[in-house]
PDB file of N, CA and C in Angstrom:
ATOM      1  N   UNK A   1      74.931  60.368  -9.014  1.00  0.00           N
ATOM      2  CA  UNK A   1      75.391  60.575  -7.663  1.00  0.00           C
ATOM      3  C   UNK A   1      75.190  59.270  -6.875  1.00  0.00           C
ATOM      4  N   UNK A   2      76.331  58.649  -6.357  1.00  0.00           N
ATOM      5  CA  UNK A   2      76.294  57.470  -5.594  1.00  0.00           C
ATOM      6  C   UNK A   2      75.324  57.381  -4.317  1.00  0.00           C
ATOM      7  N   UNK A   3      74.639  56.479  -3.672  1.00  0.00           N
ATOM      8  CA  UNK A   3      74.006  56.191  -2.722  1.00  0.00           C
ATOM      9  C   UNK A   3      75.149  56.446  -1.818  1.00  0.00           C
ATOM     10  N   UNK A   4      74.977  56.979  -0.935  1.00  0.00           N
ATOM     11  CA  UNK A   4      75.707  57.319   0.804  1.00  0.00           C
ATOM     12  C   UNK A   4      75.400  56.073   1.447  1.00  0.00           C
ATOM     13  N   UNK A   5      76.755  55.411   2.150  1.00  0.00           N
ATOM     14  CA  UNK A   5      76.603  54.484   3.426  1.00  0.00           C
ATOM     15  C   UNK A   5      75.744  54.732   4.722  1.00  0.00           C
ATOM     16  N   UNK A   6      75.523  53.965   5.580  1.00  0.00           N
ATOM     17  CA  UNK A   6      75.310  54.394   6.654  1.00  0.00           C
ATOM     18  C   UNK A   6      75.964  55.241   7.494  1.00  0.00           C
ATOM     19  N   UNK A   7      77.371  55.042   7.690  1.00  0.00           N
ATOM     20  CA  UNK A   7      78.309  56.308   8.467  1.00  0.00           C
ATOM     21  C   UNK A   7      77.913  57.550   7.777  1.00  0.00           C
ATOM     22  N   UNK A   8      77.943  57.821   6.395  1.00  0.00           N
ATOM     23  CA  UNK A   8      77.697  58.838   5.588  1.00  0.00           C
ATOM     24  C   UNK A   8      76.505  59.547   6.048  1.00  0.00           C
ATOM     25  N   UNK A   9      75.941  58.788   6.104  1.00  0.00           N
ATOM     26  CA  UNK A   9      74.493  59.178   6.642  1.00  0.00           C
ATOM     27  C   UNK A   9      74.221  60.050   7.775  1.00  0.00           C
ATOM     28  N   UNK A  10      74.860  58.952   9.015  1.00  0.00           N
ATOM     29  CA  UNK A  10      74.354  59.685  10.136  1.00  0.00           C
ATOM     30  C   UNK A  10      75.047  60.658  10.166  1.00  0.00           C
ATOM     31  N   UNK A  11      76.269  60.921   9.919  1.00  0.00           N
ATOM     32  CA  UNK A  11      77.470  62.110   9.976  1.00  0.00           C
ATOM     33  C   UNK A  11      76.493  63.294   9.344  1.00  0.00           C
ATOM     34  N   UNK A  12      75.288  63.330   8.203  1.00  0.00           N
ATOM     35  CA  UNK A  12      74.723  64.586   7.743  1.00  0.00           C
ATOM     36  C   UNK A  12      73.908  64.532   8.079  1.00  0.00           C
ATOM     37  N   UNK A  13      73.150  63.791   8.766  1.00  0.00           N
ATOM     38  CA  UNK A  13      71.979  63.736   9.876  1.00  0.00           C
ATOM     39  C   UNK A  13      72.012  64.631  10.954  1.00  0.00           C
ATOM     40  N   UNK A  14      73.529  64.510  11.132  1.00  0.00           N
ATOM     41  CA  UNK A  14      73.644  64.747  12.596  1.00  0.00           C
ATOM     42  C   UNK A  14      73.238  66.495  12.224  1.00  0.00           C
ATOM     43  N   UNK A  15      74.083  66.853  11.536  1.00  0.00           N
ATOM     44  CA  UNK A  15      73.915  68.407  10.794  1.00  0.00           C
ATOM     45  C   UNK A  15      72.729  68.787  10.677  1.00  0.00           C
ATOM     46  N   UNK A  16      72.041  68.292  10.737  1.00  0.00           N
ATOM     47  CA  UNK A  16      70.218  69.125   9.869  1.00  0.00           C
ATOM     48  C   UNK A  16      69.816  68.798  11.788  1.00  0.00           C
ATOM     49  N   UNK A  17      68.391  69.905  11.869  1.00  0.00           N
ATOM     50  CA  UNK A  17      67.870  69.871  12.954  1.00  0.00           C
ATOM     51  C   UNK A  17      66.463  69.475  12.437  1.00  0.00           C
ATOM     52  N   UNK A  18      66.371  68.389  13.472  1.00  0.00           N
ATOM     53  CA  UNK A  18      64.507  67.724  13.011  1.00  0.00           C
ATOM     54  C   UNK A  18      64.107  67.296  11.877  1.00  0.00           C
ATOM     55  N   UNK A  19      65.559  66.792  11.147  1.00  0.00           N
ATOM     56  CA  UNK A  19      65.011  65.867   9.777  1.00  0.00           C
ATOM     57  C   UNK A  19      65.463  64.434  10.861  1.00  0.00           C
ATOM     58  N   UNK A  20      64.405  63.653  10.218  1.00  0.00           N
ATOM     59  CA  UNK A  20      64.296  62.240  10.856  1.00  0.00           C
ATOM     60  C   UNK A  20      64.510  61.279  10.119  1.00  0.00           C
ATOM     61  N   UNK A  21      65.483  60.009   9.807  1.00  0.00           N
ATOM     62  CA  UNK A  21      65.246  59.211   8.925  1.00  0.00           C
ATOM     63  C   UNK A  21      64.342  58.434   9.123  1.00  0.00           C
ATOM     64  N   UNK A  22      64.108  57.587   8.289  1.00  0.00           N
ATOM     65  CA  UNK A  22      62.417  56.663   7.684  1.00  0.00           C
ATOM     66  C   UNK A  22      62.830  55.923   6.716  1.00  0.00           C
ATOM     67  N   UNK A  23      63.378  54.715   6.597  1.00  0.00           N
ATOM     68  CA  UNK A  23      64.049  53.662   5.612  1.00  0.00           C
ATOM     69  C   UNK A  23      64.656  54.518   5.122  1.00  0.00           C
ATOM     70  N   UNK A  24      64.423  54.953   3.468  1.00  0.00           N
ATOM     71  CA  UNK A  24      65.378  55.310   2.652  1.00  0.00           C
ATOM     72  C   UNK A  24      65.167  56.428   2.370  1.00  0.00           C
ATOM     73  N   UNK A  25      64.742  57.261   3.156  1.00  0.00           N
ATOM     74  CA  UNK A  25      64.291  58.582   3.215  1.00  0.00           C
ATOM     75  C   UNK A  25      64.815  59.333   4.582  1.00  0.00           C
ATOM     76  N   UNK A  26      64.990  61.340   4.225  1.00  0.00           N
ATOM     77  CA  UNK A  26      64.785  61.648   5.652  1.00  0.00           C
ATOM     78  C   UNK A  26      63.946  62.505   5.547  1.00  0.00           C
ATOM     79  N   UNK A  27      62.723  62.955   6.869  1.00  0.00           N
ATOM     80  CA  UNK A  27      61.561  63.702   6.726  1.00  0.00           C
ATOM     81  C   UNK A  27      61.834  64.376   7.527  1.00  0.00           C
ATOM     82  N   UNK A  28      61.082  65.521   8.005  1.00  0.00           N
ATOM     83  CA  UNK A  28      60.842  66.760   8.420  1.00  0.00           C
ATOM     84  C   UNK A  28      59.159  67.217   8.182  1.00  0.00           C
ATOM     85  N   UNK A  29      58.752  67.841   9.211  1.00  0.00           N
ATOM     86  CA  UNK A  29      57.342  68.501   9.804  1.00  0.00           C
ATOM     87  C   UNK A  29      57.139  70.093   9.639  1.00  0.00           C
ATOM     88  N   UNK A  30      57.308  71.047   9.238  1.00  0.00           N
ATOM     89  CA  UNK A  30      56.803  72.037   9.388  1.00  0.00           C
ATOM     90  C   UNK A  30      55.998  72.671   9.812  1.00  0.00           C
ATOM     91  N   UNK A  31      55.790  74.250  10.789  1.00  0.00           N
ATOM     92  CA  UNK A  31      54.412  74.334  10.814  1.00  0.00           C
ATOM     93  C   UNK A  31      54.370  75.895  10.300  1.00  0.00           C
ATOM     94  N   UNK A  32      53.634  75.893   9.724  1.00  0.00           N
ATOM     95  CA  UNK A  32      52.784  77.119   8.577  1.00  0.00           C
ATOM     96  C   UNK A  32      52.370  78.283   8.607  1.00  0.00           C
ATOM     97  N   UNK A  33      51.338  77.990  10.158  1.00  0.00           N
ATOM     98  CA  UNK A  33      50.346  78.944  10.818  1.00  0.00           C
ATOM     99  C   UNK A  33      49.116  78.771  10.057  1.00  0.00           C
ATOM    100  N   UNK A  34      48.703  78.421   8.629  1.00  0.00           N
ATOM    101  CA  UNK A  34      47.355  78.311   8.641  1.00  0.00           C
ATOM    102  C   UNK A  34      47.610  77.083   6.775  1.00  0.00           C
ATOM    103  N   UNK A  35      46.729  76.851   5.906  1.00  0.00           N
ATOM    104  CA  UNK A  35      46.405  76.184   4.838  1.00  0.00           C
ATOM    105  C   UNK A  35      47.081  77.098   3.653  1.00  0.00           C
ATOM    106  N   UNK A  36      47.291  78.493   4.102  1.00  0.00           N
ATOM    107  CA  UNK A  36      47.617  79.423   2.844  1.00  0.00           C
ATOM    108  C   UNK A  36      49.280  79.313   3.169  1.00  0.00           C
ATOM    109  N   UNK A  37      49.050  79.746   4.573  1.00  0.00           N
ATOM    110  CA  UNK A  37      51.344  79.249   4.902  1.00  0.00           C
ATOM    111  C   UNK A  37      51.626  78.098   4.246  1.00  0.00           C
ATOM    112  N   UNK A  38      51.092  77.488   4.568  1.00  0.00           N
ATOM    113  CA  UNK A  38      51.392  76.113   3.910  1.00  0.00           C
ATOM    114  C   UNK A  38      51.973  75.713   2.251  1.00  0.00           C
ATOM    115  N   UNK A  39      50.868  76.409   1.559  1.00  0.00           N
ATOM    116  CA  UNK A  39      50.705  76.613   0.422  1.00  0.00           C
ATOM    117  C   UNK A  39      51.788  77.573  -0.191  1.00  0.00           C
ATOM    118  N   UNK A  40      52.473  78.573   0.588  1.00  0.00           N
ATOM    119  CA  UNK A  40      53.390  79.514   0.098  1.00  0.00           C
ATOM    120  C   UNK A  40      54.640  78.639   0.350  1.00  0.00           C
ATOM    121  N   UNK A  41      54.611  78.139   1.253  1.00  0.00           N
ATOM    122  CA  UNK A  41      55.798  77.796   1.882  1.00  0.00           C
ATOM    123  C   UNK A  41      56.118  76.240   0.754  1.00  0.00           C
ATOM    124  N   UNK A  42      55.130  75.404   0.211  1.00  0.00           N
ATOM    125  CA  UNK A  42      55.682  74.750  -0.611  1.00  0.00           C
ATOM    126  C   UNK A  42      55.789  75.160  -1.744  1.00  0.00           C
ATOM    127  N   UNK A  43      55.373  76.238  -2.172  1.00  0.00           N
ATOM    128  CA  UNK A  43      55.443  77.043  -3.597  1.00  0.00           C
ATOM    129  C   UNK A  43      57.245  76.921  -3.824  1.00  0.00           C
ATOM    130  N   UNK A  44      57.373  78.145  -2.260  1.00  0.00           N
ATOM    131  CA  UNK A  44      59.019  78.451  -2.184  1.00  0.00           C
ATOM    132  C   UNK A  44      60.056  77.138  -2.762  1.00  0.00           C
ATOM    133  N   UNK A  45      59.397  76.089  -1.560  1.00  0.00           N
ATOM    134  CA  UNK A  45      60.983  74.366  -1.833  1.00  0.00           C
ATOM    135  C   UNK A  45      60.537  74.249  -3.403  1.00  0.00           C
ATOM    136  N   UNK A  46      59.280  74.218  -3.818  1.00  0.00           N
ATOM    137  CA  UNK A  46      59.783  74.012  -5.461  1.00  0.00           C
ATOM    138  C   UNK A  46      60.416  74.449  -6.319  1.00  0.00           C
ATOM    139  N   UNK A  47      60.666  76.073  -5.880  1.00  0.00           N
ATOM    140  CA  UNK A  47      61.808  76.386  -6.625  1.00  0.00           C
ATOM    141  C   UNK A  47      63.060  76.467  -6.167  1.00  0.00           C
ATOM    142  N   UNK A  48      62.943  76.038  -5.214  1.00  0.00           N
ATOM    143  CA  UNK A  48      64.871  75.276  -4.925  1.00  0.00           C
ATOM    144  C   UNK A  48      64.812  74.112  -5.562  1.00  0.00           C
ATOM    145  N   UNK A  49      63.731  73.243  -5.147  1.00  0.00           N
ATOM    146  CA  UNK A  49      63.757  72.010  -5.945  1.00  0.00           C
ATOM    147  C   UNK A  49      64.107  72.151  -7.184  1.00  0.00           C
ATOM    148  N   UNK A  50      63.322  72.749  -8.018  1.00  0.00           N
ATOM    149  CA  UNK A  50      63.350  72.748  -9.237  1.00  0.00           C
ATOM    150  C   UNK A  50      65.552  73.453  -9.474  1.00  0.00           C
ATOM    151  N   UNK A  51      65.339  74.110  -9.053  1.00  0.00           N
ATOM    152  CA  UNK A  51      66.722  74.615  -9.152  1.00  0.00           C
ATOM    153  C   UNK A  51      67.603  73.881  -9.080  1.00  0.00           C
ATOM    154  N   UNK A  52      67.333  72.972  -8.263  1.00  0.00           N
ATOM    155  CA  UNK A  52      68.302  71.617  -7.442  1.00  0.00           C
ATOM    156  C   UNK A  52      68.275  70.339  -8.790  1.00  0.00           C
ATOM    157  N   UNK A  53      66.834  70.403  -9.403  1.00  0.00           N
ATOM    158  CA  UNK A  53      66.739  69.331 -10.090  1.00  0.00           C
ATOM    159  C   UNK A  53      66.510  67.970  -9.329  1.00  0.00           C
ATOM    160  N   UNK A  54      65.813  68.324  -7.906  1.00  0.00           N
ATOM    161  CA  UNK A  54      65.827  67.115  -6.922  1.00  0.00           C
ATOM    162  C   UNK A  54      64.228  67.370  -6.176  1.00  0.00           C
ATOM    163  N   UNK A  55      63.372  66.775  -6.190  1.00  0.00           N
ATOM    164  CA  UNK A  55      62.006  66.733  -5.342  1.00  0.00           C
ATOM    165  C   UNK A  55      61.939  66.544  -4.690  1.00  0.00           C
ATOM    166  N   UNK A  56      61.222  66.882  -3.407  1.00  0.00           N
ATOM    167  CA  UNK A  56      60.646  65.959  -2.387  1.00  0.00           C
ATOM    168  C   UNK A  56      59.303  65.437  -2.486  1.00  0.00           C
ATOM    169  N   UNK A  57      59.012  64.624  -1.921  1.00  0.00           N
ATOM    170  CA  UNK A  57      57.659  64.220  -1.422  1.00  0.00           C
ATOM    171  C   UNK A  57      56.853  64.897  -0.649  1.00  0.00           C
ATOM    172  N   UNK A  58      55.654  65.392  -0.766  1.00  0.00           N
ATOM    173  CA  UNK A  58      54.880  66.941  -0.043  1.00  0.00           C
ATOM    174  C   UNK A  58      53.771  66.037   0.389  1.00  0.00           C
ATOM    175  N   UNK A  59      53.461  66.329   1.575  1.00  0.00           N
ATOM    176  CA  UNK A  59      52.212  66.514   2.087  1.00  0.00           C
ATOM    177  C   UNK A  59      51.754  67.587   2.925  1.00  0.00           C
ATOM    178  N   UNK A  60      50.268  68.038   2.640  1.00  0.00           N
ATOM    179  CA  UNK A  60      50.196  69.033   3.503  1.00  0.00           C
ATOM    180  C   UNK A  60      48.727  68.781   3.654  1.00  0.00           C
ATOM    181  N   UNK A  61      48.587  69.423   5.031  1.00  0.00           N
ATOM    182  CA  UNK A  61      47.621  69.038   6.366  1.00  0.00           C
ATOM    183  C   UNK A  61      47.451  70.702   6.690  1.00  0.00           C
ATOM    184  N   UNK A  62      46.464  71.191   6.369  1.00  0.00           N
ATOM    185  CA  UNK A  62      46.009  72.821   7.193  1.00  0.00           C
ATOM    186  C   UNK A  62      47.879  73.539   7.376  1.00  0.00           C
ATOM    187  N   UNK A  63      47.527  73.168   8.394  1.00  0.00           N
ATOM    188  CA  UNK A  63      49.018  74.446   9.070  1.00  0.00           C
ATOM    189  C   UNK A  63      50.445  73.643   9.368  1.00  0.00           C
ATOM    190  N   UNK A  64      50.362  72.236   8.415  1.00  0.00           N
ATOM    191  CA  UNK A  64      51.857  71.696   8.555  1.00  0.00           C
ATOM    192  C   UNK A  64      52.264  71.284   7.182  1.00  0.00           C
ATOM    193  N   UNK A  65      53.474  71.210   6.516  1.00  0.00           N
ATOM    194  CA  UNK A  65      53.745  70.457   5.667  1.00  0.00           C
ATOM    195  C   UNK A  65      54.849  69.226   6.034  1.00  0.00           C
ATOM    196  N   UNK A  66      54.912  68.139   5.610  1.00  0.00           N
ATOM    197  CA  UNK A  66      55.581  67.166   5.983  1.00  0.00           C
ATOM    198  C   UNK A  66      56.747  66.585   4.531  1.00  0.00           C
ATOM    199  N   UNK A  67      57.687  66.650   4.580  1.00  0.00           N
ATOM    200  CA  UNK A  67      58.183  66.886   3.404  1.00  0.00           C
ATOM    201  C   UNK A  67      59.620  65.453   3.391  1.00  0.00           C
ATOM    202  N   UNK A  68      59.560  64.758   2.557  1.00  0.00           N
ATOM    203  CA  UNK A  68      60.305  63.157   2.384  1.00  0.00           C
ATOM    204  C   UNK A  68      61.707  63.624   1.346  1.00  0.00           C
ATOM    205  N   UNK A  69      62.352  63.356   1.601  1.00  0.00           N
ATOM    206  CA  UNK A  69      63.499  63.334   0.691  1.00  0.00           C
ATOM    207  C   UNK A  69      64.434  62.105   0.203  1.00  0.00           C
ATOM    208  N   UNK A  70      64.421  61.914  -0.551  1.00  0.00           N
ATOM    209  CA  UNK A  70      65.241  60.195  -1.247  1.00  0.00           C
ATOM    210  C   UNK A  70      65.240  60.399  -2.677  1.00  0.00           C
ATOM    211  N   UNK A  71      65.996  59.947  -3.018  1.00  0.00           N
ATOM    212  CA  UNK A  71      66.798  59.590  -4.470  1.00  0.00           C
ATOM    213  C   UNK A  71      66.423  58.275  -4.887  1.00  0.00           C
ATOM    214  N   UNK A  72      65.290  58.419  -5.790  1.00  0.00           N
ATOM    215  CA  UNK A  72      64.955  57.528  -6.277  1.00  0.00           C
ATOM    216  C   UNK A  72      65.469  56.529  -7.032  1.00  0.00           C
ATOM    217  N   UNK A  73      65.847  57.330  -7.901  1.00  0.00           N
ATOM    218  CA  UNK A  73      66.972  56.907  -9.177  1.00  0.00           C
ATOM    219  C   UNK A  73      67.808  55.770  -8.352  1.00  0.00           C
ATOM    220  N   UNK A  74      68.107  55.969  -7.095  1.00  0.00           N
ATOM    221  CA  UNK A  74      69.197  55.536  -6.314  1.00  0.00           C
ATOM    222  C   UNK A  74      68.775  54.636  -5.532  1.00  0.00           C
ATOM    223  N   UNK A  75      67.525  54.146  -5.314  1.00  0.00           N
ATOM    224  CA  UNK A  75      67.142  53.574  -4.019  1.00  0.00           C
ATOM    225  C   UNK A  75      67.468  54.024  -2.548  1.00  0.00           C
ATOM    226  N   UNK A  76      67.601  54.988  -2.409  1.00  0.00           N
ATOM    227  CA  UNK A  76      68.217  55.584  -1.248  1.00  0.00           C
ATOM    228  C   UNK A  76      68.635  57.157  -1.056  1.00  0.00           C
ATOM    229  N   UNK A  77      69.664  57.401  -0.122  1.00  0.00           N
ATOM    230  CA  UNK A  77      69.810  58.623   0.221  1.00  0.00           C
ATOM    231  C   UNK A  77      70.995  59.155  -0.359  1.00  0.00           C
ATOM    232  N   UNK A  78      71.417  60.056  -0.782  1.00  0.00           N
ATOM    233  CA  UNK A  78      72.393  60.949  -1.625  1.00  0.00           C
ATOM    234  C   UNK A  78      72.977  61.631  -1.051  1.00  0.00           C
ATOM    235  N   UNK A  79      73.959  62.622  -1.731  1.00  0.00           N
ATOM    236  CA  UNK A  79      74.540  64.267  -1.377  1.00  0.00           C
ATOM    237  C   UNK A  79      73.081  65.063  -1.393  1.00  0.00           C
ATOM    238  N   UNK A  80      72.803  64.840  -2.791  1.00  0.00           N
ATOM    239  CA  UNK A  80      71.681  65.525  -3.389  1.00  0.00           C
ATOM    240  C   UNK A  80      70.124  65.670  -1.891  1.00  0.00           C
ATOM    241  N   UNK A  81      69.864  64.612  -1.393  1.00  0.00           N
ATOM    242  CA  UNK A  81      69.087  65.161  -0.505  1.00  0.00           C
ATOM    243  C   UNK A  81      69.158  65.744   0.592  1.00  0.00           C
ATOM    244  N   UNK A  82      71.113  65.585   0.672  1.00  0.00           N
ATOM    245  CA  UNK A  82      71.080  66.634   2.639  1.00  0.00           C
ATOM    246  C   UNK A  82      71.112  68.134   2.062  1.00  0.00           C
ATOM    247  N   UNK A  83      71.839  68.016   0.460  1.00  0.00           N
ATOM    248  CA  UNK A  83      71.795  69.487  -0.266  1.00  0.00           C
ATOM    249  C   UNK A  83      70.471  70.252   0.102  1.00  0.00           C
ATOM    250  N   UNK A  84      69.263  69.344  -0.054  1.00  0.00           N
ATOM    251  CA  UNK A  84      67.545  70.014  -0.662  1.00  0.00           C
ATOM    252  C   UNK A  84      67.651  70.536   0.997  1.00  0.00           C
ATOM    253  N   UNK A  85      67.445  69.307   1.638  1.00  0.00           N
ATOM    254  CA  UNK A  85      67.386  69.538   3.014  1.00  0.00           C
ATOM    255  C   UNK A  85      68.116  70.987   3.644  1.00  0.00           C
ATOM    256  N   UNK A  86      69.181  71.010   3.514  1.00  0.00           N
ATOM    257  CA  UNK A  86      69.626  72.322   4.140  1.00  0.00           C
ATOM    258  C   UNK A  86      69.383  73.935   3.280  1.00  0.00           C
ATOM    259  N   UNK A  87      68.884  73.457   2.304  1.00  0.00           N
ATOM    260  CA  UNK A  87      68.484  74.719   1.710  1.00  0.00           C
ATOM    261  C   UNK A  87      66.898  74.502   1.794  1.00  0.00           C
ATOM    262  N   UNK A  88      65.955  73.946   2.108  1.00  0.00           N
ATOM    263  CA  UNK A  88      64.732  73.947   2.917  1.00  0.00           C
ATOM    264  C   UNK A  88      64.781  74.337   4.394  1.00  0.00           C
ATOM    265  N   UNK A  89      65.708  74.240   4.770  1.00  0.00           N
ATOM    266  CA  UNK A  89      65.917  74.637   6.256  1.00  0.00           C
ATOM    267  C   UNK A  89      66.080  76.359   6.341  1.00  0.00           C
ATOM    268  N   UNK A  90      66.707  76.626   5.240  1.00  0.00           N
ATOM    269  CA  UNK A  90      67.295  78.267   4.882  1.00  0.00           C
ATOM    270  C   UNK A  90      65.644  78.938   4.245  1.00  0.00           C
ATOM    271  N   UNK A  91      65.169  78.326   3.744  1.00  0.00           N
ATOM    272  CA  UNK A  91      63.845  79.078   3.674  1.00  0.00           C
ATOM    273  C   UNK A  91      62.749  78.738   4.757  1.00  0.00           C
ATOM    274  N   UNK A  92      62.520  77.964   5.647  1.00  0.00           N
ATOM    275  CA  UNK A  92      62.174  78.174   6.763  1.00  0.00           C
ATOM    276  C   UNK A  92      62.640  78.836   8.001  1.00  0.00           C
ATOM    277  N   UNK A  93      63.641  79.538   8.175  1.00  0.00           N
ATOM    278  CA  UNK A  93      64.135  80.528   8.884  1.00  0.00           C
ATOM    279  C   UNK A  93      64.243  81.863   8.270  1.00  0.00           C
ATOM    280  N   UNK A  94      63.736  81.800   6.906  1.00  0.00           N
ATOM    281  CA  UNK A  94      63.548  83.050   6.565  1.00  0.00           C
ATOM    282  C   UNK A  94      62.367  84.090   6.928  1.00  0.00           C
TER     283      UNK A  94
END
């Protein structure tokens, strides 16, 4: 999957709410309610991930997770990460 331009970019940026880009990445904050939300709630993106065949980068802090998305393989940003992204968005409104 080819690296996305910059126009490419912001055009699926614009689409997602509160993912932020960060060089060659875009991130997003979550909040949990406690260390165990947290913990369920990244259980869930791994199996989209895994489904997706695409990771993110996880960190988690008590009652937030902070979650990086980029295409490594690629040096950069993809289809593949606004894909993860909007289906991380669909399990946080669940």
């Amino acid at each position: 999957m080819p690296r996305l331009d910059e126009q490419r970019i912001a055009e699926l940026l614009a689409g997602l709410e509160g993912w932020q880009r960060q060089g060659d990445a875009i991130v997003k904050e979550f909040r949990c309610g406690d260390f165990s939300g947290s913990v369920r709630f990244v259980a869930r993106v791994a199996e989209v991930a895994d489904q997706l065949n695409h990771h993110p980068d996880v960190e988690i802090s008590w009652d937030r997770v902070r979650l990086s998305l980029t295409t490594h393989s690629q040096g950069g940003l993809t289809e593949r990460d606004f894909e993860l992204a909007r289906r991380i968005d669909e399990l946080a409104a669940e």
